[in-house]
Protein backbone atom coordinates (compact mmCIF):
# COMPACT_ATOMS: atom_id res chain seq x y z
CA UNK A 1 66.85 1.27 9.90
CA UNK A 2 68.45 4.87 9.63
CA UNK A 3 65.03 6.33 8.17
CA UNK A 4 66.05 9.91 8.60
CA UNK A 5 69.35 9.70 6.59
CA UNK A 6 67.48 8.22 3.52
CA UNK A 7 65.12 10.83 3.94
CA UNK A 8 67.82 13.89 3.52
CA UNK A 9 69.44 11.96 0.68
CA UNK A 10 66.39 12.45 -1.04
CA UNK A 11 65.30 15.74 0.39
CA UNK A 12 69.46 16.95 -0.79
CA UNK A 13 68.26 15.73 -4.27
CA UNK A 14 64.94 17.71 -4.90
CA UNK A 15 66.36 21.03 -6.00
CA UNK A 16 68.88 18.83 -8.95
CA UNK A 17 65.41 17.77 -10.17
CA UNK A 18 63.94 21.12 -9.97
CA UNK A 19 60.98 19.34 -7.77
CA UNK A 20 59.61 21.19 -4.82
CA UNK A 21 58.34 18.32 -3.14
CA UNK A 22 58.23 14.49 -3.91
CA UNK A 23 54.55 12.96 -3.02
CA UNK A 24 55.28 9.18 -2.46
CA UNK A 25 52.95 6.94 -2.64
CA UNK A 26 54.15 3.37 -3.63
CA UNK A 27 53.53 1.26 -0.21
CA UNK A 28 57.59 -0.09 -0.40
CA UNK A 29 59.01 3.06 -0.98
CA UNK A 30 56.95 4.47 1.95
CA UNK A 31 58.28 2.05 3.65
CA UNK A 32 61.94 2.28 3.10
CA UNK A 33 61.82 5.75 3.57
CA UNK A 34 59.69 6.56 7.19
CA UNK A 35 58.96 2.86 8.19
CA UNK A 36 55.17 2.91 7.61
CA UNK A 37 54.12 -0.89 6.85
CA UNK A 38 50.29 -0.71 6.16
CA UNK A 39 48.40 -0.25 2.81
CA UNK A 40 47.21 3.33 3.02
CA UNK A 41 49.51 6.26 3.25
CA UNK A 42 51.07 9.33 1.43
CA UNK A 43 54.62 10.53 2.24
CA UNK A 44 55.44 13.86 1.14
CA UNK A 45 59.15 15.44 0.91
CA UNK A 46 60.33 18.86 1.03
CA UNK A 47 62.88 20.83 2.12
CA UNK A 48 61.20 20.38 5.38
CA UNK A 49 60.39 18.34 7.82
CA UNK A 50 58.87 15.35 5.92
CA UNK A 51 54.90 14.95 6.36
CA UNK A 52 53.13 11.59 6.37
CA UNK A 53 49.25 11.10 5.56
CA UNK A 54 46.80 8.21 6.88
CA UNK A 55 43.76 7.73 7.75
CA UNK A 56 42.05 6.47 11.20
CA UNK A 57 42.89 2.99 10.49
CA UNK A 58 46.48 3.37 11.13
CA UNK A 59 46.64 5.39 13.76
CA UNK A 60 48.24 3.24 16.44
CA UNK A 61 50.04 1.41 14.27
CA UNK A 62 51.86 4.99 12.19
CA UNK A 63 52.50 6.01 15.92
CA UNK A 64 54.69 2.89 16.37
CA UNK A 65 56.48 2.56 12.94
CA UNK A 66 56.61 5.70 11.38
CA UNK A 67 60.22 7.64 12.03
CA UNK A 68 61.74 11.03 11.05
CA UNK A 69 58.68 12.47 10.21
CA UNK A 70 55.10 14.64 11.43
CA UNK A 71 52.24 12.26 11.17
CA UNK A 72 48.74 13.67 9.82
CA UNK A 73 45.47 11.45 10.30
CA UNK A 74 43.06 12.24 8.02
CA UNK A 75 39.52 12.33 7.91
CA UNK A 76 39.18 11.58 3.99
CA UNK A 77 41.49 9.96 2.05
CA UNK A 78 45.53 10.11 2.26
CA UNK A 79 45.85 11.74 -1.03
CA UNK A 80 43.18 13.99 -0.75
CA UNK A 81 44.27 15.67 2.84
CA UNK A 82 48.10 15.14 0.87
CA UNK A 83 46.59 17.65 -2.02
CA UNK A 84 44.97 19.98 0.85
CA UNK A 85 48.87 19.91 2.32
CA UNK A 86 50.50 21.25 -0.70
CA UNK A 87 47.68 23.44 -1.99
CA UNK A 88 48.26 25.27 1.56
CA UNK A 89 52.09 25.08 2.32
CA UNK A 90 53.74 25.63 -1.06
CA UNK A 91 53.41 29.31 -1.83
CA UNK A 92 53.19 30.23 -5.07
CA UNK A 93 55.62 33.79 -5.95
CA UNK A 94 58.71 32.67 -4.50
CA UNK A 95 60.74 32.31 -8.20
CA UNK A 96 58.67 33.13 -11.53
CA UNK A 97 58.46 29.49 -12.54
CA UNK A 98 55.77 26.69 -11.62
CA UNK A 99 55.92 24.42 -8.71
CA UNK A 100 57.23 21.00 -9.40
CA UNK A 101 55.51 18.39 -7.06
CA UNK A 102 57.09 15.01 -8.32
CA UNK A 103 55.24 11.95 -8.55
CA UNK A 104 55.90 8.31 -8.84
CA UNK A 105 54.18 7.74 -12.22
CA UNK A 106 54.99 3.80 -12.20
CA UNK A 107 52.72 3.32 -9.24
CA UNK A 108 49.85 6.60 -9.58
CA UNK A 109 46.93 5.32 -11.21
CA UNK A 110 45.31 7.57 -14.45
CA UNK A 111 42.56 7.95 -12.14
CA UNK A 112 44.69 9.10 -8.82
CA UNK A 113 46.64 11.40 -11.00
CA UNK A 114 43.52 13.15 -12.41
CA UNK A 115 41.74 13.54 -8.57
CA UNK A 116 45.20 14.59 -7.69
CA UNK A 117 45.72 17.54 -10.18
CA UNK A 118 41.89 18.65 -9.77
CA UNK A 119 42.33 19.46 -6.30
CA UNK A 120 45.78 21.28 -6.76
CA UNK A 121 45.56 25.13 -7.81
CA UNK A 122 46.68 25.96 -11.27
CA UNK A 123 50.49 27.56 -9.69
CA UNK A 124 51.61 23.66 -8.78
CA UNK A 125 52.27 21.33 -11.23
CA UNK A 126 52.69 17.56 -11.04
CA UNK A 127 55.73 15.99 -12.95
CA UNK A 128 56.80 12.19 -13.35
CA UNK A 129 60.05 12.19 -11.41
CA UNK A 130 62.97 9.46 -12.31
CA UNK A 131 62.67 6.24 -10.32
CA UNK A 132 64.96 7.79 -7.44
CA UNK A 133 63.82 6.10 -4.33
CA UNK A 134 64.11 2.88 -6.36
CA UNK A 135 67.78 3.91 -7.46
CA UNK A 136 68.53 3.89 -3.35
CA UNK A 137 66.88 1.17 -2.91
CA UNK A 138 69.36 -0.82 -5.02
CA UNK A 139 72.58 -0.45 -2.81
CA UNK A 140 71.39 -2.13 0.62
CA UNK A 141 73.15 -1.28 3.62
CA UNK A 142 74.09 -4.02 6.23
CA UNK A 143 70.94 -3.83 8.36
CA UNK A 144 68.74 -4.93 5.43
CA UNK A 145 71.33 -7.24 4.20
CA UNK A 146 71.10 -9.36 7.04
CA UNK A 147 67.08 -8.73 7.03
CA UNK A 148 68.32 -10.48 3.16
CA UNK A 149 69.99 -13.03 4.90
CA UNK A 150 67.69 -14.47 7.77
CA UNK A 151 65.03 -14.30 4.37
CA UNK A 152 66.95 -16.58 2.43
CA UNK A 153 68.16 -19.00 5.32
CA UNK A 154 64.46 -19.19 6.00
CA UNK A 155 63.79 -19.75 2.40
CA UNK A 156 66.42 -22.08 2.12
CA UNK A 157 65.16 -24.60 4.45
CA UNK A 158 61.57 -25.09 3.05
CA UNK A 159 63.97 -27.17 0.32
CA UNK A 160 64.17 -30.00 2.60
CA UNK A 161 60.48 -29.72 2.61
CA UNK A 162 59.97 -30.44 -1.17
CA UNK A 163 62.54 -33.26 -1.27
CA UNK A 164 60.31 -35.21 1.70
CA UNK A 165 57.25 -33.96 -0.52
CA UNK A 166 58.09 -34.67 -4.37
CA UNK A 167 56.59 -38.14 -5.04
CA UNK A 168 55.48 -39.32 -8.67
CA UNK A 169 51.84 -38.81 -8.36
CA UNK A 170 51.55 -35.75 -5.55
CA UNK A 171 50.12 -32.77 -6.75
CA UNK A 172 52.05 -29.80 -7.35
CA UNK A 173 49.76 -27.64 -4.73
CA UNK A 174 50.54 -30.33 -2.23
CA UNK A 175 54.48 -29.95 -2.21
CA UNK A 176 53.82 -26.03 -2.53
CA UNK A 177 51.15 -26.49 0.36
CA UNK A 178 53.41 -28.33 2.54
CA UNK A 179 56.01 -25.49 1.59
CA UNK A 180 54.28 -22.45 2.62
CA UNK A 181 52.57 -24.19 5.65
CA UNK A 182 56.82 -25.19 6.96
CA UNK A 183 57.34 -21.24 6.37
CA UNK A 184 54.45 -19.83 8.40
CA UNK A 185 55.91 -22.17 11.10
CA UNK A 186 59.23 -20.92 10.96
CA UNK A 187 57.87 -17.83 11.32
CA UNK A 188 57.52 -16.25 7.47
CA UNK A 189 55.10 -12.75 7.39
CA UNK A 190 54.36 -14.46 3.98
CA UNK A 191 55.49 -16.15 0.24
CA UNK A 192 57.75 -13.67 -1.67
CA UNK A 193 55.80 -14.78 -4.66
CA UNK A 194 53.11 -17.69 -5.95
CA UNK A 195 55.41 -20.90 -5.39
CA UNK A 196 56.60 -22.50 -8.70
CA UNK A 197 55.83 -25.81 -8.40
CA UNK A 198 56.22 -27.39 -12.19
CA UNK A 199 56.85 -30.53 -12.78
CA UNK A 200 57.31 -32.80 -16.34
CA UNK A 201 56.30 -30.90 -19.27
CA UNK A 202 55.65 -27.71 -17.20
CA UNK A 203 58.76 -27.35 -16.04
CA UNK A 204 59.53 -25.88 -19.50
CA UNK A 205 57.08 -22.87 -18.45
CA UNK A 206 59.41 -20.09 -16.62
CA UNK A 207 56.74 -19.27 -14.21
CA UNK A 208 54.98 -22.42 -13.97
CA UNK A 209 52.81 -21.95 -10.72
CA UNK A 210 51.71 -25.10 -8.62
CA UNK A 211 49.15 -26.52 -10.34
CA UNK A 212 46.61 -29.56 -9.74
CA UNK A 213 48.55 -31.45 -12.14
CA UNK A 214 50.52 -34.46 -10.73
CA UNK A 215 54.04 -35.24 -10.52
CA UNK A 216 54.96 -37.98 -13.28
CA UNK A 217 56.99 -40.91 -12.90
CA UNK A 218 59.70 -39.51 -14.80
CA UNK A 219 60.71 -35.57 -15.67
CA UNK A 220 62.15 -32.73 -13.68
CA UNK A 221 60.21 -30.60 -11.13
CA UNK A 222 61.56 -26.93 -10.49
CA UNK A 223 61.10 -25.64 -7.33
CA UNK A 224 61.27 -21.68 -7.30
CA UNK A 225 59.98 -20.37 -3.92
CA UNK A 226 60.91 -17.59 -1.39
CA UNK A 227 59.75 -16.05 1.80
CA UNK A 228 59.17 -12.22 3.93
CA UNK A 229 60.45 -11.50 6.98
CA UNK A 230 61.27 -8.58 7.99
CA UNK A 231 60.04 -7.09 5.57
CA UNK A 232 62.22 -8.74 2.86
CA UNK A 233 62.31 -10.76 0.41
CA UNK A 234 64.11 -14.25 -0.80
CA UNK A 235 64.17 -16.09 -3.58
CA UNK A 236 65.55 -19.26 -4.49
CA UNK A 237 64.99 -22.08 -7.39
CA UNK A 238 66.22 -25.64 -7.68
CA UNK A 239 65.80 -28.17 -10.10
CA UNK A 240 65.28 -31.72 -9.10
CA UNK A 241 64.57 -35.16 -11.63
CA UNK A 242 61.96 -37.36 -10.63
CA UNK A 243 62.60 -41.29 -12.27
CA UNK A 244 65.40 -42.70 -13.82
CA UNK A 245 68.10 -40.57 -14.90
CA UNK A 246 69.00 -39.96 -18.26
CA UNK A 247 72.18 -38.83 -19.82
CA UNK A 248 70.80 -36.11 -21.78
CA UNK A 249 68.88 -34.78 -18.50
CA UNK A 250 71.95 -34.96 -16.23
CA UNK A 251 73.83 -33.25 -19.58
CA UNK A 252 71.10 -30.21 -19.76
CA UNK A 253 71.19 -29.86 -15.74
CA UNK A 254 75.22 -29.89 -15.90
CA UNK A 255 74.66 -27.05 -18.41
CA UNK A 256 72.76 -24.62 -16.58
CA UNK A 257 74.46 -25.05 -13.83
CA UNK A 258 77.69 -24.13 -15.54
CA UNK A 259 76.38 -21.21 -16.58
CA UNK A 260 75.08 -19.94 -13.01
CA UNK A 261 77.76 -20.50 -11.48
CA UNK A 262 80.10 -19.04 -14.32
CA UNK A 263 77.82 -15.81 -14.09
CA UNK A 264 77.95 -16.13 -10.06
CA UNK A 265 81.67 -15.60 -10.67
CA UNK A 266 81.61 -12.63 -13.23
CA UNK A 267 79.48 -10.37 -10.69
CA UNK A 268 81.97 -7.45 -8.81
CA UNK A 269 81.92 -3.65 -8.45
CA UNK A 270 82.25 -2.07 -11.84
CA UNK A 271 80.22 -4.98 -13.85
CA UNK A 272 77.52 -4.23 -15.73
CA UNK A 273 74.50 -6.01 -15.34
CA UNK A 274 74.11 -7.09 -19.23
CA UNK A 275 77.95 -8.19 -18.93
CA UNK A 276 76.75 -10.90 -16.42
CA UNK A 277 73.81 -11.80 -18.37
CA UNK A 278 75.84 -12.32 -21.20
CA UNK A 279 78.35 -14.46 -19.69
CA UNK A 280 75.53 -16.66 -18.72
CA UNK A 281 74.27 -16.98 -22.35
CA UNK A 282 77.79 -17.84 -23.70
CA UNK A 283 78.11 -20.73 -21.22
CA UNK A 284 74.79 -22.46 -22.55
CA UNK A 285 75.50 -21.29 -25.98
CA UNK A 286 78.61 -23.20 -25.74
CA UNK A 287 76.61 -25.91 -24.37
CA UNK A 288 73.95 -25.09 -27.59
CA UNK A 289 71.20 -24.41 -25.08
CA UNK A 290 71.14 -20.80 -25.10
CA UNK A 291 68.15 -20.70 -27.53
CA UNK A 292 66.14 -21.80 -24.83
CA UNK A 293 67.16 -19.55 -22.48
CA UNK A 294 64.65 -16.97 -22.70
CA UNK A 295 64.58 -14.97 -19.93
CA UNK A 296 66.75 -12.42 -17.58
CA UNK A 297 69.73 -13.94 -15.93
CA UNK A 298 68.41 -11.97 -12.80
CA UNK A 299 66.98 -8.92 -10.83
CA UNK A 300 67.34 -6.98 -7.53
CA UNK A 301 65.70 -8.37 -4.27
CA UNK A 302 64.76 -6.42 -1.33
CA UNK A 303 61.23 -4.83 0.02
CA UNK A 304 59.86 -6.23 -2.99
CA UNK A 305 60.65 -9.43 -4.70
CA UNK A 306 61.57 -7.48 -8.59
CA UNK A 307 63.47 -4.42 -7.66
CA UNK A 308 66.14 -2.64 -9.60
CA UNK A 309 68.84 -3.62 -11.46
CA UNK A 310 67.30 -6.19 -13.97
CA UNK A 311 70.73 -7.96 -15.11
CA UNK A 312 70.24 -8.34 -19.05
CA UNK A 313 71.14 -7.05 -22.44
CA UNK A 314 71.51 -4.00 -22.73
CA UNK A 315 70.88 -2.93 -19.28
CA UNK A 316 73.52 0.08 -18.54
CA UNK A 317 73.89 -0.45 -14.57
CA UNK A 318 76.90 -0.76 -13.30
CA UNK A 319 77.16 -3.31 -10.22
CA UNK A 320 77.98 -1.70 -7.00
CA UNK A 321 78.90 -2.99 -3.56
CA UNK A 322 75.83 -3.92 -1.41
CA UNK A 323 73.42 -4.20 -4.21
CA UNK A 324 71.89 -8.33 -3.82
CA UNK A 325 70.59 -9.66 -7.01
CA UNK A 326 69.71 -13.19 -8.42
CA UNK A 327 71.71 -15.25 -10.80
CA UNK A 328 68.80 -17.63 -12.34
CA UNK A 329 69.68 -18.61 -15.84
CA UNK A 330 67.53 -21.58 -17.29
CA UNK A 331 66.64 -23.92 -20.21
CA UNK A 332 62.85 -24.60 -21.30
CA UNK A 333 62.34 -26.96 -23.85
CA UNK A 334 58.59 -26.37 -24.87
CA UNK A 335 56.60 -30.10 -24.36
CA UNK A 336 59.63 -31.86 -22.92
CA UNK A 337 61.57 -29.81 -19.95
CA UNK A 338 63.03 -27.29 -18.28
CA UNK A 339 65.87 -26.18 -15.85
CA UNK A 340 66.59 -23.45 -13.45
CA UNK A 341 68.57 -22.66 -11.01
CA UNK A 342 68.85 -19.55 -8.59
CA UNK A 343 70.79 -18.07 -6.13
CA UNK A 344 70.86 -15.00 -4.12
CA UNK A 345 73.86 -13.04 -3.85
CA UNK A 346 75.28 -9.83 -2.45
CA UNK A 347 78.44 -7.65 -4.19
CA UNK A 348 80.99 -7.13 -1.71
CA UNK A 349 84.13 -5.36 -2.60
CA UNK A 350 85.98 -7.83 -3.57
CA UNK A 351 83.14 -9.59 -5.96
CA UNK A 352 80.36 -11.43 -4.22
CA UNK A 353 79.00 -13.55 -1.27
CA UNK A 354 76.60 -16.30 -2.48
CA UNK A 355 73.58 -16.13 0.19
CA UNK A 356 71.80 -19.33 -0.71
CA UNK A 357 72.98 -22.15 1.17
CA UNK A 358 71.41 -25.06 -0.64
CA UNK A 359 73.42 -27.39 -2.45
CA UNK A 360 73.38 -27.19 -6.52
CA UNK A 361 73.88 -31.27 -7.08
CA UNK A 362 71.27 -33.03 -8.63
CA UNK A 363 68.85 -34.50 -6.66
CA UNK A 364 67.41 -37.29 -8.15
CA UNK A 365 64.23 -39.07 -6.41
């Protein structure tokens, strides 16, 4: 990964934000910008060379991973010895204004912030900066896309999994259990997320985690799963119908997927986001589903499983090329059923490259 370049990008963008430094401290976005893959760490940006905080912990292991930047263990904690930094090394009296230190207020705790402005002398101030990492972190560039697609062909495969797992009767925790234990095989750092496992009447719940409750004899079971590697994420959902198929199941199924794939189709450069949700709510409204379609049509995927764009109404973003999102639209009838299906895909050019591999038919068992 080209650590260094993302680091001038934002470094180029301080002064347009009138910010004399950017303290980051949200794990991912530590990550995407030096390299740094452990839990305790504070990155700070300036005009300068970029300074990264640890403690003892990490020392070997900010040696090996961190890039682009000088590397400070600390004795106390990251922030604190991060405070110490800028209290020292921005000088008050170089322009009659205050010192803007940005900080990531999504991710600083009340508490953080307070210990954070308590140790910082009255001539530097702390401001909630825009979400600007996380606006990079949108557009992918081809090394992480194909970090995207190893994820999701990794992902992909615990599918087959399920299908030999889904029996009327099985618990929902055994088909996620046999899931997760195929991925750490394969060689998965981890679950994206808490495996959706929900079968019969949960299936109607949008994130119905595996539960003790047994498959029925008849009803469908969505399956909504992903892995890490690398670093990154997948993510993935199919819907499959356990017992004897009806025509008014195999009529809502048809529906959805309809509408995914319609909204698969509608995402290119110059889309917005809500445009592709909304094609994906006139396809089930057509189908007079869309009432129960109460969720996002999709989100960005990368270092972390939600990122940046979320594709629904009135979302302004504009799709560009190299930004990998989900399509996932879905029906939930409360008490009786649900439906959802979800793919991964990148926007290329031209339009888009679906990423999931996995067959949309209906699997019936």
């Amino acid at each position: 990964m080209d650590h260094r370049s993302r680091q001038q990008r934002l470094q180029n963008s301080l002064s347009a934000h009138r910010l004399d430094a950017l303290l980051v401290t949200h794990p991912p976005n530590i990550r995407y910008l030096c390299g740094f893959t452990g839990s305790a760490g504070v990155l700070i940006l300036t005009g300068k060379r970029p300074v990264f905080f640890t403690d003892g912990r990490y020392t070997e292991q900010a040696q090996a991973e961190v890039q682009g930047v000088k590397i400070v263990i600390a004795r106390k904690g990251a922030l604190a010895a991060a405070a110490a930094w800028l209290s020292g090394n921005l000088k008050k009296g170089r322009r009659a204004s205050l010192i803007g230190i940005g900080i990531e207020g999504e991710h600083l705790t009340v508490a953080a912030r307070s210990r954070l402005a308590g140790a910082l002398p009255s001539g530097l101030r702390l401001r909630e900066m825009p979400a600007l990492i996380e606006q990079a972190r949108m557009v992918k560039d081809d090394e992480e896309i194909a970090c995207l697609r190893s994820a999701v062909n990794l992902g992909s495969s615990l599918f087959d999994r399920a299908l030999e797992t889904i029996r009327p009767g099985v618990r929902e925790t055994d088909v996620a259990a046999a899931m997760e234990y195929a991925a750490r095989l394969a060689g998965a750092q981890g679950m994206s997320f808490d495996t959706i496992i929900a079968s019969g009447a949960r299936s109607a719940l949008p994130h119905g985690r595996a539960s003790q409750a047994v498959i029925p004899v008849e009803g469908f079971v969505v399956c909504d799963f992903g892995v890490i590697l690398a670093g990154y994420c997948s993510d993935m959902t199919r819907t499959v119908y356990v017992g004897s198929l009806s025509a008014q199941a195999r009529g809502v199924y048809q529906a959805v997927k309809q509408a995914q794939q319609a909204a698969v189709d509608a995402v290119r450069p110059g889309m917005k986001v809500s445009e592709v949700d909304q094609v994906a709510r006139k396809s089930l409204q057509n189908s007079g589903l869309a009432k129960y379609f109460t969720h996002s049509t999709g989100h960005g995927v990368g270092l972390e499983i939600h990122e940046a764009p979320r594709l629904a109404a009135g979302q302004p973003q504009v799709l560009l090329p190299g930004m990998v999102i989900t399509i996932e639209p879905g029906v939930y009838v409360p008490g009786k059923w649900g439906v959802r299906i979800e793919d991964m895909v990148v926007v290329t050019k031209q339009g888009c490259e679906v990423l999931t591999p996995t067959s949309k038919e209906l699997v019936a068992i």
